[in-house]
PDB file of N, CA and C in Angstrom:
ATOM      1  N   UNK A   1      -1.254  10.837   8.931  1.00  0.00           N
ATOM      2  CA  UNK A   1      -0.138  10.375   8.140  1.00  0.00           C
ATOM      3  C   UNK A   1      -0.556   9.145   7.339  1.00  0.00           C
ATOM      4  N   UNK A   2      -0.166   9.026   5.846  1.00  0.00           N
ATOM      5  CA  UNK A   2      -0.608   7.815   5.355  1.00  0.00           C
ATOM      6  C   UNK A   2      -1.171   7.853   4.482  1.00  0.00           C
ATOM      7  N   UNK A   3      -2.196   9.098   4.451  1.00  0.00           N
ATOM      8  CA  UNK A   3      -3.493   9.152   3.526  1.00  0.00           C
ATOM      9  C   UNK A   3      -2.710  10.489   2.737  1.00  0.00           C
ATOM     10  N   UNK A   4      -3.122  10.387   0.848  1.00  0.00           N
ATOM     11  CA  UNK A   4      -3.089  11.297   0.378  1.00  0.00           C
ATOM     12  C   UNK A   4      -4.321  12.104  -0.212  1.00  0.00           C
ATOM     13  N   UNK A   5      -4.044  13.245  -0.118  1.00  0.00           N
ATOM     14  CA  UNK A   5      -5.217  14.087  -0.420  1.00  0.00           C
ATOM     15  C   UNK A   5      -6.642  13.827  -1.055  1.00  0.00           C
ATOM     16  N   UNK A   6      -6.259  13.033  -1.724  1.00  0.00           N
ATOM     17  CA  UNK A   6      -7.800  12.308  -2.189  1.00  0.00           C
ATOM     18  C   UNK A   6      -8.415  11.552  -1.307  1.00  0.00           C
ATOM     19  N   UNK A   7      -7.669  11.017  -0.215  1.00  0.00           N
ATOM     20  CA  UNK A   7      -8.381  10.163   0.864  1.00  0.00           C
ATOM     21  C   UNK A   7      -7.954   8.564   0.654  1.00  0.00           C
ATOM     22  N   UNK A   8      -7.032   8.706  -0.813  1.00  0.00           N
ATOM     23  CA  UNK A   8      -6.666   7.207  -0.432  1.00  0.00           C
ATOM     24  C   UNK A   8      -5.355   6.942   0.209  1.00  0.00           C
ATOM     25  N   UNK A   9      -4.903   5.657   1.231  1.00  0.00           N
ATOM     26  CA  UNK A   9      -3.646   5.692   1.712  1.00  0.00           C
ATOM     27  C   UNK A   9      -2.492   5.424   1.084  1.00  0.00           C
ATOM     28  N   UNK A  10      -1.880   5.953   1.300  1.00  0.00           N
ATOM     29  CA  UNK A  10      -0.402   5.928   0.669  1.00  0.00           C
ATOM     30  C   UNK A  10       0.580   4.821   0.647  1.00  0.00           C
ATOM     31  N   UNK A  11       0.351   3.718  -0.192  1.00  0.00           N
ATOM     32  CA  UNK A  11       1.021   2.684   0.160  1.00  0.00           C
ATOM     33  C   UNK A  11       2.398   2.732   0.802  1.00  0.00           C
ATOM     34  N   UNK A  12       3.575   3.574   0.490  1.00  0.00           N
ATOM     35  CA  UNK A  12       4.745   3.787   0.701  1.00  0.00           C
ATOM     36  C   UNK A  12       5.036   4.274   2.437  1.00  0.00           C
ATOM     37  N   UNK A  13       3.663   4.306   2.974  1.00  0.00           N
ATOM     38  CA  UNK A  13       3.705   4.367   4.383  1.00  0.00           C
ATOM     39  C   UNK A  13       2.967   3.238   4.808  1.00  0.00           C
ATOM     40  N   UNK A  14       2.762   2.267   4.255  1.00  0.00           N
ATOM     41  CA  UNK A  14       2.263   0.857   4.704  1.00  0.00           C
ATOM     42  C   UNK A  14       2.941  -0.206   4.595  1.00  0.00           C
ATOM     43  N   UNK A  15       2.823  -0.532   6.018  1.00  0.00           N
ATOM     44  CA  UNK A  15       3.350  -1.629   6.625  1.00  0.00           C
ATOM     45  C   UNK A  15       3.415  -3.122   5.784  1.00  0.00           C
ATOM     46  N   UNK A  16       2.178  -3.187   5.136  1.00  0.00           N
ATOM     47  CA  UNK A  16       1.942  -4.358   4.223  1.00  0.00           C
ATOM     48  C   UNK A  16       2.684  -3.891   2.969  1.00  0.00           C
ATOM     49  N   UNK A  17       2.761  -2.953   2.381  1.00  0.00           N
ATOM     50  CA  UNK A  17       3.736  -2.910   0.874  1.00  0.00           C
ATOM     51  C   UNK A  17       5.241  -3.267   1.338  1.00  0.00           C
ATOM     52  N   UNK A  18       5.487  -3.637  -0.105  1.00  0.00           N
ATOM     53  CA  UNK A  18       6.637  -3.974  -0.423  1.00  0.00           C
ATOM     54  C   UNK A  18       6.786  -4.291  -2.046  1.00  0.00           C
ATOM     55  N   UNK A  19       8.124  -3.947  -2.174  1.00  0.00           N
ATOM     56  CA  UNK A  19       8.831  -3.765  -3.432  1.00  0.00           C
ATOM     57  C   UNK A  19       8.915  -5.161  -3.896  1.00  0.00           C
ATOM     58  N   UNK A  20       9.146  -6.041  -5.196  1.00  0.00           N
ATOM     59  CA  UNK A  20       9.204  -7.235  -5.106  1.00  0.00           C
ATOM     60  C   UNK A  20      10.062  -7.494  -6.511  1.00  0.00           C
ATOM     61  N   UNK A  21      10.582  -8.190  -6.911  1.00  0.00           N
ATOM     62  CA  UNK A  21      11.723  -8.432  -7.523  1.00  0.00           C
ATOM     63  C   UNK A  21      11.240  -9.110  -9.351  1.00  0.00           C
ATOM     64  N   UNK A  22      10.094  -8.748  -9.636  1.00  0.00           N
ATOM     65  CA  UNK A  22       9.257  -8.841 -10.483  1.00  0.00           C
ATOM     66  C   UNK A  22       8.865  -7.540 -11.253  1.00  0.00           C
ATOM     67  N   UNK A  23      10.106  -7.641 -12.307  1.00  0.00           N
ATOM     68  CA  UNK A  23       9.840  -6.030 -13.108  1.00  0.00           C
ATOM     69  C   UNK A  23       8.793  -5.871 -13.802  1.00  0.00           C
ATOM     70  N   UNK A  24       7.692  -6.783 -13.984  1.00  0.00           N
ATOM     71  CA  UNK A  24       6.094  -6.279 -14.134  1.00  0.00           C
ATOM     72  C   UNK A  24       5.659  -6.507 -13.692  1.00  0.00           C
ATOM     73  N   UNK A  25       5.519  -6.394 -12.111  1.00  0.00           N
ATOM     74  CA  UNK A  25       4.672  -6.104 -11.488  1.00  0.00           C
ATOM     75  C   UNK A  25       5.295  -5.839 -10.170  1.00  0.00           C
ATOM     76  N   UNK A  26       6.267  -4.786  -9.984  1.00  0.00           N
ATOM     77  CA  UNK A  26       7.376  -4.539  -8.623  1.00  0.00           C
ATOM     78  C   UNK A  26       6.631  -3.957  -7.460  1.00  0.00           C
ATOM     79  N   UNK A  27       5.215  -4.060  -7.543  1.00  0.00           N
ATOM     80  CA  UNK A  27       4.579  -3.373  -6.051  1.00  0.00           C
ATOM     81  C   UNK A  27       3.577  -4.661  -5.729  1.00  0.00           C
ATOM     82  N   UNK A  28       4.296  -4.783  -4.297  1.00  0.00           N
ATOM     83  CA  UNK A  28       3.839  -6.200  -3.509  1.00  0.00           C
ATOM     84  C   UNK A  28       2.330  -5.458  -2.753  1.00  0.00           C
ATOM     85  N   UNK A  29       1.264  -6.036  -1.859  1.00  0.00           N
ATOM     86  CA  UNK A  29       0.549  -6.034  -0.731  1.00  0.00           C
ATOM     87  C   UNK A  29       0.453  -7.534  -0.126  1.00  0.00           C
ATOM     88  N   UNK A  30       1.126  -7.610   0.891  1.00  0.00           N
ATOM     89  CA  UNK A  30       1.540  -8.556   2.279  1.00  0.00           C
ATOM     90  C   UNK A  30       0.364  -8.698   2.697  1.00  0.00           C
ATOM     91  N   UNK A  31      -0.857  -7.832   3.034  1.00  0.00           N
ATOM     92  CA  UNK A  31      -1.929  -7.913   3.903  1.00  0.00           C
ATOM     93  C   UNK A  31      -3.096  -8.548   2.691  1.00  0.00           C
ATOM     94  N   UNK A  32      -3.396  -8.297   1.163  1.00  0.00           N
ATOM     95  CA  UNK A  32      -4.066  -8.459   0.148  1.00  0.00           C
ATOM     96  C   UNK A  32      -3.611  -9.958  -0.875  1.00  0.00           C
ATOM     97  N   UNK A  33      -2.386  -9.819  -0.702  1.00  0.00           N
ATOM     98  CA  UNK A  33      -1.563 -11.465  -1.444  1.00  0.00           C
ATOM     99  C   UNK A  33      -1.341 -11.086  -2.671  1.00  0.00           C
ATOM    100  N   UNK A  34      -0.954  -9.807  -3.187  1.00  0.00           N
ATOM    101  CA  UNK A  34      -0.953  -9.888  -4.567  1.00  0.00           C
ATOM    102  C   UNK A  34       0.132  -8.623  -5.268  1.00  0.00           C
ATOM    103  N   UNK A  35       0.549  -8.801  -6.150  1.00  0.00           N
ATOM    104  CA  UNK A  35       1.558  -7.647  -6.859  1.00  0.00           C
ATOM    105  C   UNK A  35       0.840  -7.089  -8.234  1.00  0.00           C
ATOM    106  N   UNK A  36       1.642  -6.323  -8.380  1.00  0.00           N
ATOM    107  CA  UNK A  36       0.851  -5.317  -9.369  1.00  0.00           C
ATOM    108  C   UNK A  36       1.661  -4.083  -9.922  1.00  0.00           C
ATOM    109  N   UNK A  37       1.508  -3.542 -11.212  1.00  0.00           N
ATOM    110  CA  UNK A  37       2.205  -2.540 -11.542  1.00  0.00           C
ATOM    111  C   UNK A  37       2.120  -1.834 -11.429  1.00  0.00           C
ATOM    112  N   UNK A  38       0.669  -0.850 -10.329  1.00  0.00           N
ATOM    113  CA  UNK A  38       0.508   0.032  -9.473  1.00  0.00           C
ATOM    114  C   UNK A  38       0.661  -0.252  -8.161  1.00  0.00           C
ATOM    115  N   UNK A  39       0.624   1.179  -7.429  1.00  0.00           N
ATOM    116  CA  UNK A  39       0.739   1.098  -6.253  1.00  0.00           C
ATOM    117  C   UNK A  39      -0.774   0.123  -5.726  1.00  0.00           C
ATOM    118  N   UNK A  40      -0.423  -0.726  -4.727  1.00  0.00           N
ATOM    119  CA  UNK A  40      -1.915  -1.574  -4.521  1.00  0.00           C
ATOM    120  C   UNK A  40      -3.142  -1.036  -3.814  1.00  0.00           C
ATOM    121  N   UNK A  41      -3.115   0.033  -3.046  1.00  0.00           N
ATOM    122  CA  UNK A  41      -4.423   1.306  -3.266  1.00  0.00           C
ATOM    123  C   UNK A  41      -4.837   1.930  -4.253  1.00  0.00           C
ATOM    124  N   UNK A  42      -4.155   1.961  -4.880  1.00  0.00           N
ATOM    125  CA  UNK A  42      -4.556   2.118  -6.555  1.00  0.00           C
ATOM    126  C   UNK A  42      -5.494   1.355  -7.297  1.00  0.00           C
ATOM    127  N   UNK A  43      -5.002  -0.118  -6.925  1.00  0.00           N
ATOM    128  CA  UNK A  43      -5.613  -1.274  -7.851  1.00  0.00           C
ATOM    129  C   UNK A  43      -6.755  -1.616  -6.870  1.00  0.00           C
ATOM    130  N   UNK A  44      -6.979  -1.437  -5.792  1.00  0.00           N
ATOM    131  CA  UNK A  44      -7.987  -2.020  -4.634  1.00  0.00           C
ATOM    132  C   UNK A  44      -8.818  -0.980  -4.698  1.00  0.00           C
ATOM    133  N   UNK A  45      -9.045   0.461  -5.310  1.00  0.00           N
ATOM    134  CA  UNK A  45      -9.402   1.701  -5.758  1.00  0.00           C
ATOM    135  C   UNK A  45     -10.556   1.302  -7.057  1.00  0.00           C
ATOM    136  N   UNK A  46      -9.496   0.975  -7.880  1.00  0.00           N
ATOM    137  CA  UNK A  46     -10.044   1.020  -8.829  1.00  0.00           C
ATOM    138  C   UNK A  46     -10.683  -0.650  -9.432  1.00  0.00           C
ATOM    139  N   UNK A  47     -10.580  -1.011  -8.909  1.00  0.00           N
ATOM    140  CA  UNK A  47     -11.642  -2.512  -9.110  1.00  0.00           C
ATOM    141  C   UNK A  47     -12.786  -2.791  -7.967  1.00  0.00           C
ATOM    142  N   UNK A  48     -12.584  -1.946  -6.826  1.00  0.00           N
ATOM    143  CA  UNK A  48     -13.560  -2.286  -5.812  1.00  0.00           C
ATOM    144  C   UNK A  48     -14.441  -0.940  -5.736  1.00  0.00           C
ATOM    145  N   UNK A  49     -13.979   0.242  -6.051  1.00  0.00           N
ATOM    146  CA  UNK A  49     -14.424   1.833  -5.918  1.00  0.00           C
ATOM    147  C   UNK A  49     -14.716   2.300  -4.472  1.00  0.00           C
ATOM    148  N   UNK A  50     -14.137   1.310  -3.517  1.00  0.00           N
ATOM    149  CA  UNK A  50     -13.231   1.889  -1.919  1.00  0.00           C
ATOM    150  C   UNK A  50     -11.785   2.013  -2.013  1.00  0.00           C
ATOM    151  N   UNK A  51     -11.795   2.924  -0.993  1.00  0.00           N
ATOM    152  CA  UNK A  51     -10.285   2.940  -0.287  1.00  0.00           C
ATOM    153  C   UNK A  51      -9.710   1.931   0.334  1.00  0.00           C
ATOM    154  N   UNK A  52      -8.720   1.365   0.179  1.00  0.00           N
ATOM    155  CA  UNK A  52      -8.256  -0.178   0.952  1.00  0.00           C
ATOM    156  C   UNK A  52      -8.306   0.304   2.204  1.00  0.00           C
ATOM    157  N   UNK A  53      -9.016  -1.164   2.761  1.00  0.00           N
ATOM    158  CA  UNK A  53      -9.320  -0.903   4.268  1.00  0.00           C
ATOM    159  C   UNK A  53      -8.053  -1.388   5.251  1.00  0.00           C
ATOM    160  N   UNK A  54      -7.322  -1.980   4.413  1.00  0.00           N
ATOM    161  CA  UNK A  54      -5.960  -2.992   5.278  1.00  0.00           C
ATOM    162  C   UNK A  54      -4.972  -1.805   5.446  1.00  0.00           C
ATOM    163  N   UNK A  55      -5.106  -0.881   5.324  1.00  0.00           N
ATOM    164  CA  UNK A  55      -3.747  -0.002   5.188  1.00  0.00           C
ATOM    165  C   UNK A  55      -3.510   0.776   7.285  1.00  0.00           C
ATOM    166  N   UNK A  56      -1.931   0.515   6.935  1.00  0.00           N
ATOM    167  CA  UNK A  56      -1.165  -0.350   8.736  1.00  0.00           C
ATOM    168  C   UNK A  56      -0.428   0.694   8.552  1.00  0.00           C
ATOM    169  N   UNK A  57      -0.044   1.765   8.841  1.00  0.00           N
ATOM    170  CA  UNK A  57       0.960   2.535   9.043  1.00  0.00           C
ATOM    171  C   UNK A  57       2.463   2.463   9.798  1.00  0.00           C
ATOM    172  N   UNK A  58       3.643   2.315   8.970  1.00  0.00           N
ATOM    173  CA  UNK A  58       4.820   1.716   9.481  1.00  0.00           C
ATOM    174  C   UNK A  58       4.872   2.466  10.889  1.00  0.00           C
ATOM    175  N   UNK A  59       6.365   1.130  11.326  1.00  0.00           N
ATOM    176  CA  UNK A  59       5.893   2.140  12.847  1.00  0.00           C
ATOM    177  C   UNK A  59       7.755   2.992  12.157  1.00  0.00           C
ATOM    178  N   UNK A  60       7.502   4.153  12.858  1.00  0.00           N
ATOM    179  CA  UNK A  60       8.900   4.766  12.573  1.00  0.00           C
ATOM    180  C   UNK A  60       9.781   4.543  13.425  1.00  0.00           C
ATOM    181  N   UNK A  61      11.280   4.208  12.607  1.00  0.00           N
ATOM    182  CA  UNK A  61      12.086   4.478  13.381  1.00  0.00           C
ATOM    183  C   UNK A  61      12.933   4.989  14.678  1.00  0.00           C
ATOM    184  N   UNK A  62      13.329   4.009  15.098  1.00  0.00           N
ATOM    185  CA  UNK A  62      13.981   5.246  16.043  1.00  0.00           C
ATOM    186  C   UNK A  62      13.489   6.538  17.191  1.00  0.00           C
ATOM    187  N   UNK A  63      11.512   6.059  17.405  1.00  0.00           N
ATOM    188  CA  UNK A  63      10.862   7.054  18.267  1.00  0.00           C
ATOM    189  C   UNK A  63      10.275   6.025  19.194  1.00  0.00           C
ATOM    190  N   UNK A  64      10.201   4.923  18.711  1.00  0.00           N
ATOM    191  CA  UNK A  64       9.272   3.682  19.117  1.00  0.00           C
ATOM    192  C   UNK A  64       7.834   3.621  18.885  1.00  0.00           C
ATOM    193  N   UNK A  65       7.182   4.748  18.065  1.00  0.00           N
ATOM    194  CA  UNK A  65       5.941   4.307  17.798  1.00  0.00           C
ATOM    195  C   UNK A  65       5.334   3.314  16.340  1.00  0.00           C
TER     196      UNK A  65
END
């Protein structure tokens, strides 16, 4: 869970993203310090040419994991 088909993770299942109140640049990373107008596996993708290594998978709801 987490990772999309290309192998990079899916920010929207990470614990460190967040939405941020900055309409150019509304995608936060908590674990990286920085916002951006892509998703931030995207931008950690494409300036470093790895997959972000910080990516935390939320815990879900309501199962306790």
């Amino acid at each position: 869970m987490g990772r999309e088909e290309s192998g990079s993770p899916n920010c929207l299942a990470c614990r460190h993203f967040y939405i941020t109140y900055d309409p150019l640049r509304p995608y936060g990373c908590r674990a990286m310090g920085f916002k951006s107008r892509e998703y931030p596996a995207q931008v950690v993708h494409a300036s470093s040419g790895i997959h972000c290594q910080l990516f935390a998978a939320k815990k879900l709801r309501g199962t306790g994991e």
